[in-house]
ModelCIF file with pLDDT and N, C-alpha, C, O atoms, coordinates in Angstrom:
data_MODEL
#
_entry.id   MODEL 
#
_entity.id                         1 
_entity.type                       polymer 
_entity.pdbx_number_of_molecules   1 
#
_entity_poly.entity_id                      1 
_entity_poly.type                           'polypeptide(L)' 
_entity_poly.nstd_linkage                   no 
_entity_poly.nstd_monomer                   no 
_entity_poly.pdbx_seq_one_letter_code       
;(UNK)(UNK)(UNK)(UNK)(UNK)(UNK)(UNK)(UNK)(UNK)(UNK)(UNK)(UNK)(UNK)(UNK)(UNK)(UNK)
(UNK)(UNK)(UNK)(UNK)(UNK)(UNK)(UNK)(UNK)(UNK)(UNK)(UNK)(UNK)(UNK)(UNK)(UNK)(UNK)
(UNK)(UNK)(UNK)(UNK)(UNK)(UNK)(UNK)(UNK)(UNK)(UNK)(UNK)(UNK)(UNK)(UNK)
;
_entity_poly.pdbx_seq_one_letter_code_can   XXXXXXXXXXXXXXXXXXXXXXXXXXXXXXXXXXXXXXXXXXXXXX 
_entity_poly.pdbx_strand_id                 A 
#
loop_
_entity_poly_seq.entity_id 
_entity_poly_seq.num 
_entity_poly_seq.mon_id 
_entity_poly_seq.hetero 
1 1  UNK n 
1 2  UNK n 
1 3  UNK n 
1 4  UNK n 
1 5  UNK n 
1 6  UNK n 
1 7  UNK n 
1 8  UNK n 
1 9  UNK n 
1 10 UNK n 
1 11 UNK n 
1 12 UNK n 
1 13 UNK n 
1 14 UNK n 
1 15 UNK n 
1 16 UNK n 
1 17 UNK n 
1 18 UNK n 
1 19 UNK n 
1 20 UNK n 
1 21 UNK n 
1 22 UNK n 
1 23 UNK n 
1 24 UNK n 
1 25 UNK n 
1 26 UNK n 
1 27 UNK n 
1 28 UNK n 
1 29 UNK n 
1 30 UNK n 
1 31 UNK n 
1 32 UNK n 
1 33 UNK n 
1 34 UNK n 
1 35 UNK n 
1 36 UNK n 
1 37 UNK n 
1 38 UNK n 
1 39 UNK n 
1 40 UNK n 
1 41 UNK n 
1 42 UNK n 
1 43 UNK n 
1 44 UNK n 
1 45 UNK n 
1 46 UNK n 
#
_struct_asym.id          A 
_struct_asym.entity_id   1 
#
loop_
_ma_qa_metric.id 
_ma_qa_metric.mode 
_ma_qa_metric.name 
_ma_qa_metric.software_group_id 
_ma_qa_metric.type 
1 global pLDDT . pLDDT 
2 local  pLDDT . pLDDT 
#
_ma_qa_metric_global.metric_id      1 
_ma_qa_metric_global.metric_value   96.41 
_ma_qa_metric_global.model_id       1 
_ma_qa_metric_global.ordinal_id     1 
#
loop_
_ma_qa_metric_local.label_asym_id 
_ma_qa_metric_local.label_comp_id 
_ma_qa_metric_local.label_seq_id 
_ma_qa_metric_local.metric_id 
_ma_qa_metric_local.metric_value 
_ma_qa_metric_local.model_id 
_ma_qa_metric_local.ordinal_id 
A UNK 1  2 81.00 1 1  
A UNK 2  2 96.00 1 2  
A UNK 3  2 97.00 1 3  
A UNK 4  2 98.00 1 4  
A UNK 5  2 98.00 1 5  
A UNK 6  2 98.00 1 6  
A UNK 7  2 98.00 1 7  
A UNK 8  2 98.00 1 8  
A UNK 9  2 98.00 1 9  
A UNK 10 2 98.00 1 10 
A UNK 11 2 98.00 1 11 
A UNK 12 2 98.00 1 12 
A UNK 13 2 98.00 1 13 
A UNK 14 2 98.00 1 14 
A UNK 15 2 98.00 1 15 
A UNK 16 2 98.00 1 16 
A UNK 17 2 97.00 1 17 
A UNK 18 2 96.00 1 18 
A UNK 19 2 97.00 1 19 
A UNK 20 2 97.00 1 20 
A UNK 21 2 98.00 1 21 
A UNK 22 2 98.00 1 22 
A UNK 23 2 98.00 1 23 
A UNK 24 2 98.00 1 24 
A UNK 25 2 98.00 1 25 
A UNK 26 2 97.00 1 26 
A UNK 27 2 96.00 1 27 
A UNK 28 2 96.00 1 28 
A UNK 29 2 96.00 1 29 
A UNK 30 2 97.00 1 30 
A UNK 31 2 97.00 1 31 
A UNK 32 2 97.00 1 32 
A UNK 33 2 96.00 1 33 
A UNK 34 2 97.00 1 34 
A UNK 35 2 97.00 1 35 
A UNK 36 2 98.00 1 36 
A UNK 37 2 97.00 1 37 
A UNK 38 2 97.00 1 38 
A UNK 39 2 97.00 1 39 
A UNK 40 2 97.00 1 40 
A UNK 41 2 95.00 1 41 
A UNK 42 2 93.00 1 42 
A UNK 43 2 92.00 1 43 
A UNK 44 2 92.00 1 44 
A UNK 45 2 92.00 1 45 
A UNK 46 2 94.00 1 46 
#
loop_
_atom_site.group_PDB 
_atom_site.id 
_atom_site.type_symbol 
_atom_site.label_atom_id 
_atom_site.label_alt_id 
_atom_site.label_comp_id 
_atom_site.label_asym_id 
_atom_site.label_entity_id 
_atom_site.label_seq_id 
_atom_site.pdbx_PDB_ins_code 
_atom_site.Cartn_x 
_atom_site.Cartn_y 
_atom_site.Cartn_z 
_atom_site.occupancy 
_atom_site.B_iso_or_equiv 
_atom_site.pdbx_formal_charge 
_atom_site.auth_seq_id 
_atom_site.auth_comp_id 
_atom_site.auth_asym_id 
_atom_site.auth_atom_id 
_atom_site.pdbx_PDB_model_num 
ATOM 1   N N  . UNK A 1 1  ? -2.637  -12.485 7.575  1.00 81.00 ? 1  UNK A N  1 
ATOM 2   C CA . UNK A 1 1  ? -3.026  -11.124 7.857  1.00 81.00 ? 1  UNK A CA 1 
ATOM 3   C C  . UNK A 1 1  ? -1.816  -10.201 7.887  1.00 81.00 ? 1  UNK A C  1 
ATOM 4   O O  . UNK A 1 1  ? -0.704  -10.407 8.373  1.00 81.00 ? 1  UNK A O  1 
ATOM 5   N N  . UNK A 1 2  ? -2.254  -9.228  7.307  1.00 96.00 ? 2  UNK A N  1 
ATOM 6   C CA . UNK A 1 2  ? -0.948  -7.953  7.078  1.00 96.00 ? 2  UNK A CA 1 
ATOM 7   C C  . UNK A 1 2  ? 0.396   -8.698  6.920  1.00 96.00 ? 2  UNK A C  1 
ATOM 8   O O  . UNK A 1 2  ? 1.160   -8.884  7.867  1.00 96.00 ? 2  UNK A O  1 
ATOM 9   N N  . UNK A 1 3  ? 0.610   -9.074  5.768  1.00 97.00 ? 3  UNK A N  1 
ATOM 10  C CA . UNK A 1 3  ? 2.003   -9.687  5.595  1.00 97.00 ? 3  UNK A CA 1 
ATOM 11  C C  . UNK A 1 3  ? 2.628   -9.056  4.638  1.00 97.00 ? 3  UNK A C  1 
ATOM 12  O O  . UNK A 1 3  ? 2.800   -9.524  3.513  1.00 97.00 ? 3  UNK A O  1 
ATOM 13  N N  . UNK A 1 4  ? 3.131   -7.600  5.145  1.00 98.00 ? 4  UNK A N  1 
ATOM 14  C CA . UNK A 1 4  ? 2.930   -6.730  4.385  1.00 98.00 ? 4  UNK A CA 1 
ATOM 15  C C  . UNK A 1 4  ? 5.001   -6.119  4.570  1.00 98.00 ? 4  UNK A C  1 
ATOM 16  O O  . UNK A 1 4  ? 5.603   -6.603  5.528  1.00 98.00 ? 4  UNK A O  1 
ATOM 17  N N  . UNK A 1 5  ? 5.503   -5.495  3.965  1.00 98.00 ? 5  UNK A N  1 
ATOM 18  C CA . UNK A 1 5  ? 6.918   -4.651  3.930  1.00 98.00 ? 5  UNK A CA 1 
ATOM 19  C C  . UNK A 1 5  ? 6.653   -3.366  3.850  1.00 98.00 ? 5  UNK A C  1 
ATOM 20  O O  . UNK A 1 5  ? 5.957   -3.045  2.886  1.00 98.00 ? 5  UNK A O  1 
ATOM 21  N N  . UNK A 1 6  ? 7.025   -2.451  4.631  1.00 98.00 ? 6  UNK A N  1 
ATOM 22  C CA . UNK A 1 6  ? 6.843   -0.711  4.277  1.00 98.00 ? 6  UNK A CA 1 
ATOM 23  C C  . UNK A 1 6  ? 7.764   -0.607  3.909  1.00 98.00 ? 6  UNK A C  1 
ATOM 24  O O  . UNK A 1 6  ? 8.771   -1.119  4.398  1.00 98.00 ? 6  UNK A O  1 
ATOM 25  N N  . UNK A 1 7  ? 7.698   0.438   2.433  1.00 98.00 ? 7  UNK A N  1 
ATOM 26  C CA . UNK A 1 7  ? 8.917   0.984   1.952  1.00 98.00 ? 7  UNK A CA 1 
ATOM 27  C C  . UNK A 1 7  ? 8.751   2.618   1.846  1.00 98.00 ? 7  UNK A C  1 
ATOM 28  O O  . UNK A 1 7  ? 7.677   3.156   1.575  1.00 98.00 ? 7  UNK A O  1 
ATOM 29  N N  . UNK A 1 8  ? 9.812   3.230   2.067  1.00 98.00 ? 8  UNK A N  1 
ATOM 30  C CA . UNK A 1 8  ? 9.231   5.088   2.200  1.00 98.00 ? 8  UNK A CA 1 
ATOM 31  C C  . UNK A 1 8  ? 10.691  5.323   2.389  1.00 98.00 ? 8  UNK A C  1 
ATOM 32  O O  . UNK A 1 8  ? 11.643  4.606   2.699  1.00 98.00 ? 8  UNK A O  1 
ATOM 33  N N  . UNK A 1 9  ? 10.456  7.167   1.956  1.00 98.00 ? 9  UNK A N  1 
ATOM 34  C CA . UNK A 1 9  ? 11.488  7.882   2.055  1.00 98.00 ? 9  UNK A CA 1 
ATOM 35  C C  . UNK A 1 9  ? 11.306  8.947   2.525  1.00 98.00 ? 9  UNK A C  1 
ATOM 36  O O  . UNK A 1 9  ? 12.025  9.872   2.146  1.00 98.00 ? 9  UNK A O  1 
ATOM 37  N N  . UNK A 1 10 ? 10.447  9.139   3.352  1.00 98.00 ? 10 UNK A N  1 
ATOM 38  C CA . UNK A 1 10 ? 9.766   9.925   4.696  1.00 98.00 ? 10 UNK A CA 1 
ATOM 39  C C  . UNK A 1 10 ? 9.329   11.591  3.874  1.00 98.00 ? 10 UNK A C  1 
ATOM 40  O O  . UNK A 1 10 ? 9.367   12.758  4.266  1.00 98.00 ? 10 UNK A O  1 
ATOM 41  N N  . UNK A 1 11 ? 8.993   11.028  2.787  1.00 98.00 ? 11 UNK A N  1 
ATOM 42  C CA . UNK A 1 11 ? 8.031   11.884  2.235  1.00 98.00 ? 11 UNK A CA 1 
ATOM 43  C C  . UNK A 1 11 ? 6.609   10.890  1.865  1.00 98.00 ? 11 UNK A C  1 
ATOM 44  O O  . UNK A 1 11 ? 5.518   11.064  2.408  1.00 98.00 ? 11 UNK A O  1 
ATOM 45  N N  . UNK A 1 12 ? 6.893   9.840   0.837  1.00 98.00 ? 12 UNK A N  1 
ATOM 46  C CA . UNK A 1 12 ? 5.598   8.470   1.023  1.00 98.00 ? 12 UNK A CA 1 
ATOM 47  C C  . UNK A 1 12 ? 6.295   7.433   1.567  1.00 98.00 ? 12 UNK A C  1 
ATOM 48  O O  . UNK A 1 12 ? 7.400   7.332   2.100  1.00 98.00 ? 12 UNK A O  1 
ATOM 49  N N  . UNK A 1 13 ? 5.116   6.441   1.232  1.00 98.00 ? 13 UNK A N  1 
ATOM 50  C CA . UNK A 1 13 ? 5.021   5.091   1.626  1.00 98.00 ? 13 UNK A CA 1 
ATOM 51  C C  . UNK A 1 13 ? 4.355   4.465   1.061  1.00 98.00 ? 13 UNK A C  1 
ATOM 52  O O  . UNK A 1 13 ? 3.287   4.972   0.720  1.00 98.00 ? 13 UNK A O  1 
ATOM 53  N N  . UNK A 1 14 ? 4.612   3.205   0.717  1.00 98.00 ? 14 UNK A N  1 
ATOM 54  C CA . UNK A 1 14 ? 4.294   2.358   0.424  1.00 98.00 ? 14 UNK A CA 1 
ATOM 55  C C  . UNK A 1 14 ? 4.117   0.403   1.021  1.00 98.00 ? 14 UNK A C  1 
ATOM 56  O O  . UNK A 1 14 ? 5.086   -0.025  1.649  1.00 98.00 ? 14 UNK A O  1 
ATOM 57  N N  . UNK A 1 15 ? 2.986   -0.533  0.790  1.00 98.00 ? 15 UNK A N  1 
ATOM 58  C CA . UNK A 1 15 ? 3.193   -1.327  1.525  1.00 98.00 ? 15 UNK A CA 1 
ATOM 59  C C  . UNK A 1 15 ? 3.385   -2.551  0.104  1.00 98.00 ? 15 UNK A C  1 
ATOM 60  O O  . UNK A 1 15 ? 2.647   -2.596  -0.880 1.00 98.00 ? 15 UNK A O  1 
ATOM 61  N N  . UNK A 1 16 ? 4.578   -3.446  0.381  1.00 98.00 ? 16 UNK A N  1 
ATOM 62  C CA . UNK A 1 16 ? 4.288   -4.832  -0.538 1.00 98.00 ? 16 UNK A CA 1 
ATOM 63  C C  . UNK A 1 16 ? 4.453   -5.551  -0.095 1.00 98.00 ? 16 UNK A C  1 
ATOM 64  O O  . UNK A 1 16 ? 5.433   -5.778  0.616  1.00 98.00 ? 16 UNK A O  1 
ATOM 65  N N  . UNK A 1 17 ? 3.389   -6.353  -0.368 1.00 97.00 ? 17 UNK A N  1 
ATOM 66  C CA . UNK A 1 17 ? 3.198   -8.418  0.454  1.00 97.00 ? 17 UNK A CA 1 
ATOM 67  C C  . UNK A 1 17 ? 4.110   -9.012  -0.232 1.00 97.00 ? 17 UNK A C  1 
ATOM 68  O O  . UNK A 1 17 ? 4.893   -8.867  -1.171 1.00 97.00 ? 17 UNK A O  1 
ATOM 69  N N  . UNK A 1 18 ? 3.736   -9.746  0.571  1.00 96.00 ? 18 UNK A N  1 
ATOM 70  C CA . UNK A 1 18 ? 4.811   -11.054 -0.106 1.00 96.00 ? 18 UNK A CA 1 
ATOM 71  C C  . UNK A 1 18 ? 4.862   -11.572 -1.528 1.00 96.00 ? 18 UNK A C  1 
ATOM 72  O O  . UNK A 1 18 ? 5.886   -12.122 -1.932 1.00 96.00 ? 18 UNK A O  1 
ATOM 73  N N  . UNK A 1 19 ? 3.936   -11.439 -2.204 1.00 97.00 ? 19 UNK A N  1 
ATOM 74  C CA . UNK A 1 19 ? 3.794   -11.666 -3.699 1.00 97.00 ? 19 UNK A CA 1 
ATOM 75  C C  . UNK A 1 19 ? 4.636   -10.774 -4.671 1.00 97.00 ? 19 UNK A C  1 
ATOM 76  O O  . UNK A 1 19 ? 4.854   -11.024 -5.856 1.00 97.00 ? 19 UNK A O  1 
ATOM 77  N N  . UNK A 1 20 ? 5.222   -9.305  -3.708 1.00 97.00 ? 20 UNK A N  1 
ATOM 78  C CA . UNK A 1 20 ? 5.630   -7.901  -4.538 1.00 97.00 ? 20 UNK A CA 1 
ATOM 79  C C  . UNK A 1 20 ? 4.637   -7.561  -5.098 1.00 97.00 ? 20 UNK A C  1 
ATOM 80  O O  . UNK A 1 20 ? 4.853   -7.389  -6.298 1.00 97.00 ? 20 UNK A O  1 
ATOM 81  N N  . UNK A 1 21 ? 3.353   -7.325  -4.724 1.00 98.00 ? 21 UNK A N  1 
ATOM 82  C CA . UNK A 1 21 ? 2.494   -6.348  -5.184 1.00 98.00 ? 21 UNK A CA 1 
ATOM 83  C C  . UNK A 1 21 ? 2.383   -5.560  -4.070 1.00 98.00 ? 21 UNK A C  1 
ATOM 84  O O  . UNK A 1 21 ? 2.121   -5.913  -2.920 1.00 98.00 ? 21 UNK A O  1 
ATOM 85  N N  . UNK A 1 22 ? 2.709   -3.939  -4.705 1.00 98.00 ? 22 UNK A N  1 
ATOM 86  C CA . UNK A 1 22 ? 2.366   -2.832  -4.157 1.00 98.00 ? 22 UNK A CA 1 
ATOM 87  C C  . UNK A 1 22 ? 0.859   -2.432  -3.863 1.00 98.00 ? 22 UNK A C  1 
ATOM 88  O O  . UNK A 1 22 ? 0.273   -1.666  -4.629 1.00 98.00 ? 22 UNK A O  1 
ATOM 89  N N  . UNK A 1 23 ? 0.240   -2.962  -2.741 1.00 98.00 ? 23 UNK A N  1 
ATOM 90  C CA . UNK A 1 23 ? -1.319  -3.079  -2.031 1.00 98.00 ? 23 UNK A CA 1 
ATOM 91  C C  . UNK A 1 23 ? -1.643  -1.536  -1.788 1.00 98.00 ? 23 UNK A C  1 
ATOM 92  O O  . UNK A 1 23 ? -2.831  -1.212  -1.766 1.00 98.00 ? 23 UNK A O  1 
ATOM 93  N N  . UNK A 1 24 ? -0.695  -0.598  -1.612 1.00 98.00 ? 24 UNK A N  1 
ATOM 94  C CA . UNK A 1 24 ? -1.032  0.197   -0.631 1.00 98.00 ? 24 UNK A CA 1 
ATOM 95  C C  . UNK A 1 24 ? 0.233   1.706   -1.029 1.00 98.00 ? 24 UNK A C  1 
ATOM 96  O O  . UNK A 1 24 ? 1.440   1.470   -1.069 1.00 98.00 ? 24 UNK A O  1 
ATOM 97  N N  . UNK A 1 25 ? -0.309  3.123   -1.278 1.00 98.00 ? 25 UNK A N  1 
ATOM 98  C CA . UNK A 1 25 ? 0.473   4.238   -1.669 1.00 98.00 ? 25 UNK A CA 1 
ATOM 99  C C  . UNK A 1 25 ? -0.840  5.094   -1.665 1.00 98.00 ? 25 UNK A C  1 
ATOM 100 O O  . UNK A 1 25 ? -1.949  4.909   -2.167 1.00 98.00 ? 25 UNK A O  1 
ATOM 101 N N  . UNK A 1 26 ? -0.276  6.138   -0.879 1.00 97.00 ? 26 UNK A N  1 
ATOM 102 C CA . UNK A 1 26 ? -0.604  7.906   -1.110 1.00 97.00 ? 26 UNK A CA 1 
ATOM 103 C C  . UNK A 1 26 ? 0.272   8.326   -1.642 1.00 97.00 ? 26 UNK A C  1 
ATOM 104 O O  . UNK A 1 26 ? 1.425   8.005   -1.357 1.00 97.00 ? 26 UNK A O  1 
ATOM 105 N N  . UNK A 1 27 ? -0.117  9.378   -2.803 1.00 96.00 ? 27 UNK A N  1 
ATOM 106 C CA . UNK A 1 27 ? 1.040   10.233  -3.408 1.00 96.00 ? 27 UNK A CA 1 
ATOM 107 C C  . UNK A 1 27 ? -0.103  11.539  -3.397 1.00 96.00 ? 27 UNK A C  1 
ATOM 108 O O  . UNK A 1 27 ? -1.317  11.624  -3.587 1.00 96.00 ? 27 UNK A O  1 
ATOM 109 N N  . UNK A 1 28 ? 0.867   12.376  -3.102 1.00 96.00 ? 28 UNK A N  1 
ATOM 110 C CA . UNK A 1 28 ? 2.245   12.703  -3.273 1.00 96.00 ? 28 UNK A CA 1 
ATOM 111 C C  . UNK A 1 28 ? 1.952   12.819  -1.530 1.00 96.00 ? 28 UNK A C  1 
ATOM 112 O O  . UNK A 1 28 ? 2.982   13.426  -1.236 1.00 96.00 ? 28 UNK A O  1 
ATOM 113 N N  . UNK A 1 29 ? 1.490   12.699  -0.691 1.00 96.00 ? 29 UNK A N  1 
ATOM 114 C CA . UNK A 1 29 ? 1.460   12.868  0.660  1.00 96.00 ? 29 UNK A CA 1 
ATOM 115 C C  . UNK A 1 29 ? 0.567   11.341  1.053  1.00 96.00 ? 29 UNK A C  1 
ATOM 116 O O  . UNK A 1 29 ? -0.223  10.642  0.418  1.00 96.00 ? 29 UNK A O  1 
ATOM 117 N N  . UNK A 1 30 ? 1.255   11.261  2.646  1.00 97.00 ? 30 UNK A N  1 
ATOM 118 C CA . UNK A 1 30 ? 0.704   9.664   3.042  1.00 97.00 ? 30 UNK A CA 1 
ATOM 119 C C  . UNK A 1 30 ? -0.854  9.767   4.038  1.00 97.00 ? 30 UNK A C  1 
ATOM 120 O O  . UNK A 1 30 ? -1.504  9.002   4.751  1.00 97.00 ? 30 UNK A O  1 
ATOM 121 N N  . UNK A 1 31 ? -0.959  11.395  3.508  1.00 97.00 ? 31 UNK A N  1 
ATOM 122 C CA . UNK A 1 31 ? -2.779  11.099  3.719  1.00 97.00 ? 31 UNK A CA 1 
ATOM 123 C C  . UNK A 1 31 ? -3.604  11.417  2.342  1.00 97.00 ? 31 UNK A C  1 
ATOM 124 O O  . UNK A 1 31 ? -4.835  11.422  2.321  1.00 97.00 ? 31 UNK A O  1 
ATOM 125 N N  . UNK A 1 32 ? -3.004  11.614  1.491  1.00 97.00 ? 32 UNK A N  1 
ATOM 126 C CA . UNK A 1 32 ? -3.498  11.767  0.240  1.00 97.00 ? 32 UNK A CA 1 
ATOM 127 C C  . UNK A 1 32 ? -4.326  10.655  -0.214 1.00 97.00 ? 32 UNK A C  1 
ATOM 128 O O  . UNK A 1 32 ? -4.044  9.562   0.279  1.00 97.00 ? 32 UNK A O  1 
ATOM 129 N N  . UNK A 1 33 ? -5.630  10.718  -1.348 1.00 96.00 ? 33 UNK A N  1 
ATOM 130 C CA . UNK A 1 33 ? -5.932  9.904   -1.991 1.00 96.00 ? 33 UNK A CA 1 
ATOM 131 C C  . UNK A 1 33 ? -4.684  8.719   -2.726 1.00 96.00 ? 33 UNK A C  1 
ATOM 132 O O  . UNK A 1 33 ? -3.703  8.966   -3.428 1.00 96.00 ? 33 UNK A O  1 
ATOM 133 N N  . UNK A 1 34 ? -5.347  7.101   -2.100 1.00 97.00 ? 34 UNK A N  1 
ATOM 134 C CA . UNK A 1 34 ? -4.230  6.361   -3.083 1.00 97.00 ? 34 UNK A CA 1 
ATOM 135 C C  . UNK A 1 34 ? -4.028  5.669   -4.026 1.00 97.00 ? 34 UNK A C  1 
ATOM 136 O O  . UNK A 1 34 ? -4.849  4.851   -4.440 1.00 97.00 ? 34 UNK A O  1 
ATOM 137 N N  . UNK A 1 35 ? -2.777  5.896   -4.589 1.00 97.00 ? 35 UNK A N  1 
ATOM 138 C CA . UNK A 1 35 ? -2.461  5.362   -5.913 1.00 97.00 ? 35 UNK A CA 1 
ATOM 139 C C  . UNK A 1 35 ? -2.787  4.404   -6.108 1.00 97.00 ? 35 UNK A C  1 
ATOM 140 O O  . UNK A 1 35 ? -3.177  4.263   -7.267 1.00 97.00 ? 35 UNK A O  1 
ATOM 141 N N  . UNK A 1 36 ? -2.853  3.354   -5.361 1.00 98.00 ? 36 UNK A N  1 
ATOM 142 C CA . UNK A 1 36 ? -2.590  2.216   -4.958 1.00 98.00 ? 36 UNK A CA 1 
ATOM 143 C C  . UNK A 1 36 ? -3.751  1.514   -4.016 1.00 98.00 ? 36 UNK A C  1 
ATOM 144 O O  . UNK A 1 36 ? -3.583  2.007   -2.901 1.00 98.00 ? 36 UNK A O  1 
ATOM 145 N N  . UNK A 1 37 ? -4.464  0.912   -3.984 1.00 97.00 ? 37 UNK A N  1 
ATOM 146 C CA . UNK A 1 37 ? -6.042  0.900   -2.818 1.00 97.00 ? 37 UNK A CA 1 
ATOM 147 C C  . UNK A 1 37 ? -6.501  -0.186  -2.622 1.00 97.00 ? 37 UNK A C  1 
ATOM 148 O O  . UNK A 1 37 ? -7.565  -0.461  -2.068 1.00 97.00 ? 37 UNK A O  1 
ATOM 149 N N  . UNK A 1 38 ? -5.425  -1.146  -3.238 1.00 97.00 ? 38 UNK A N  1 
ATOM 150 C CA . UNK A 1 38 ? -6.108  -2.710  -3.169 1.00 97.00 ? 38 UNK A CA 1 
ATOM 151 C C  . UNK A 1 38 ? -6.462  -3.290  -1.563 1.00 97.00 ? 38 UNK A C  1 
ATOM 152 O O  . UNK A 1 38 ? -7.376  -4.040  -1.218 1.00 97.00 ? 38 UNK A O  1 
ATOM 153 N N  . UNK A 1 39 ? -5.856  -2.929  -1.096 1.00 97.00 ? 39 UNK A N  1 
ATOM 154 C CA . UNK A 1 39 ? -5.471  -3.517  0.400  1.00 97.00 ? 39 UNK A CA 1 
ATOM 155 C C  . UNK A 1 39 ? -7.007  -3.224  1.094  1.00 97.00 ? 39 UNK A C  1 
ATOM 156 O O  . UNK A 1 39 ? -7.623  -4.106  1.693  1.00 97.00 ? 39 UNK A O  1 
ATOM 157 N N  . UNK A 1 40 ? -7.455  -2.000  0.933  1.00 97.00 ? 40 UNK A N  1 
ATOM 158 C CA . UNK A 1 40 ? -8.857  -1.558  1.300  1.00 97.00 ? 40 UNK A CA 1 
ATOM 159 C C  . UNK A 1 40 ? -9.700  -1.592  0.563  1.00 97.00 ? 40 UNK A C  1 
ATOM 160 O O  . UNK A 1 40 ? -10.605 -0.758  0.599  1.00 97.00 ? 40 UNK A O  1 
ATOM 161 N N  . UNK A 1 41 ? -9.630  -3.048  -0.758 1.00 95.00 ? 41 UNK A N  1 
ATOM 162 C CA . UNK A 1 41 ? -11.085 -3.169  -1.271 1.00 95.00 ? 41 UNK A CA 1 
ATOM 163 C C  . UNK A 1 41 ? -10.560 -4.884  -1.851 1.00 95.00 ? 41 UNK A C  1 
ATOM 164 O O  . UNK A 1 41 ? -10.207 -5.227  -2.980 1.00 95.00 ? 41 UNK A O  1 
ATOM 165 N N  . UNK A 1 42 ? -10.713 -5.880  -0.319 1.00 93.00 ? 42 UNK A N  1 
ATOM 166 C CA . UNK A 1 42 ? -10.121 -7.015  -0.912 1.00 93.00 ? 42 UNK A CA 1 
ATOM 167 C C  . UNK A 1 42 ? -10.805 -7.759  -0.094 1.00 93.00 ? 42 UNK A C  1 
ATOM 168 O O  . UNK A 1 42 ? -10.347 -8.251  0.938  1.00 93.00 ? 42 UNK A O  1 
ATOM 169 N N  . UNK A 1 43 ? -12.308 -7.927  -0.640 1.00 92.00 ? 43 UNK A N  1 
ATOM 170 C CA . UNK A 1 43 ? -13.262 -8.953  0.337  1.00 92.00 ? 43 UNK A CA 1 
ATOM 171 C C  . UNK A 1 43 ? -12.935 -10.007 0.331  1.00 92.00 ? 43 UNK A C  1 
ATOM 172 O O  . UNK A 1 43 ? -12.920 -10.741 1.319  1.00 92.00 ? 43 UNK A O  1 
ATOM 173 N N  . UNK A 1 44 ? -12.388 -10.494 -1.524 1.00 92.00 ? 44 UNK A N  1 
ATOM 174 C CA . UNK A 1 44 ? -12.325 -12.249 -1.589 1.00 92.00 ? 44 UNK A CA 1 
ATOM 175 C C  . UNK A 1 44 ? -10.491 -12.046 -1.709 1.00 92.00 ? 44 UNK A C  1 
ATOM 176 O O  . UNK A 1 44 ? -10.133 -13.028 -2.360 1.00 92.00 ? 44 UNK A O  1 
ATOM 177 N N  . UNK A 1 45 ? -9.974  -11.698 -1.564 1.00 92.00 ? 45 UNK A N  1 
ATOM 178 C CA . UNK A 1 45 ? -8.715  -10.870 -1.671 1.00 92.00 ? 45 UNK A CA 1 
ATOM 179 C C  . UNK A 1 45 ? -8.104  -9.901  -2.286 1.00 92.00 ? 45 UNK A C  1 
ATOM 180 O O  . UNK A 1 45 ? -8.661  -8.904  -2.747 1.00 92.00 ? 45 UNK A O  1 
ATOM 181 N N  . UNK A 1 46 ? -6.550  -10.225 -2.336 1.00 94.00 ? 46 UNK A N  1 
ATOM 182 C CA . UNK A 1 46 ? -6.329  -8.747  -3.290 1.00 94.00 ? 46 UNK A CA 1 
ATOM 183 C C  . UNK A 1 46 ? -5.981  -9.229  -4.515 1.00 94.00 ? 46 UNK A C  1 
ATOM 184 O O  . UNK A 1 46 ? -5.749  -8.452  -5.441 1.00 94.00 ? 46 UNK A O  1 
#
C-alpha cells in the first residue's frame, strides 16, 4: 500500500512507485485535472 516517492517543485507533483511509473500528476496546478490517474482507477492494480 502507497509505496509511492513524491517528486515536485512546489508548483506540481508528482507520485512514482517503486516500479518508476508515474501513478499520479496534476498539471499545471496540484488540484487540477490529472495527467496521470492510474493510482485512482486500479481495482486489479495499476
Amino acid at each position: 500500500s502507497l509505496a509511492l516517492a513524491l517528486i515536485g517543485n512546489c508548483a506540481v507533483n508528482a507520485l512514482v512507485d517503486a516500479q518508476a511509473r508515474i501513478v499520479w500528476c496534476c498539471m499545471p496546478r496540484p488540484d487540477a485535472d490529472p495527467l496521470f490517474h492510474a493510482l485512482l482507477d486500479s481495482p486489479d492494480g495499476i
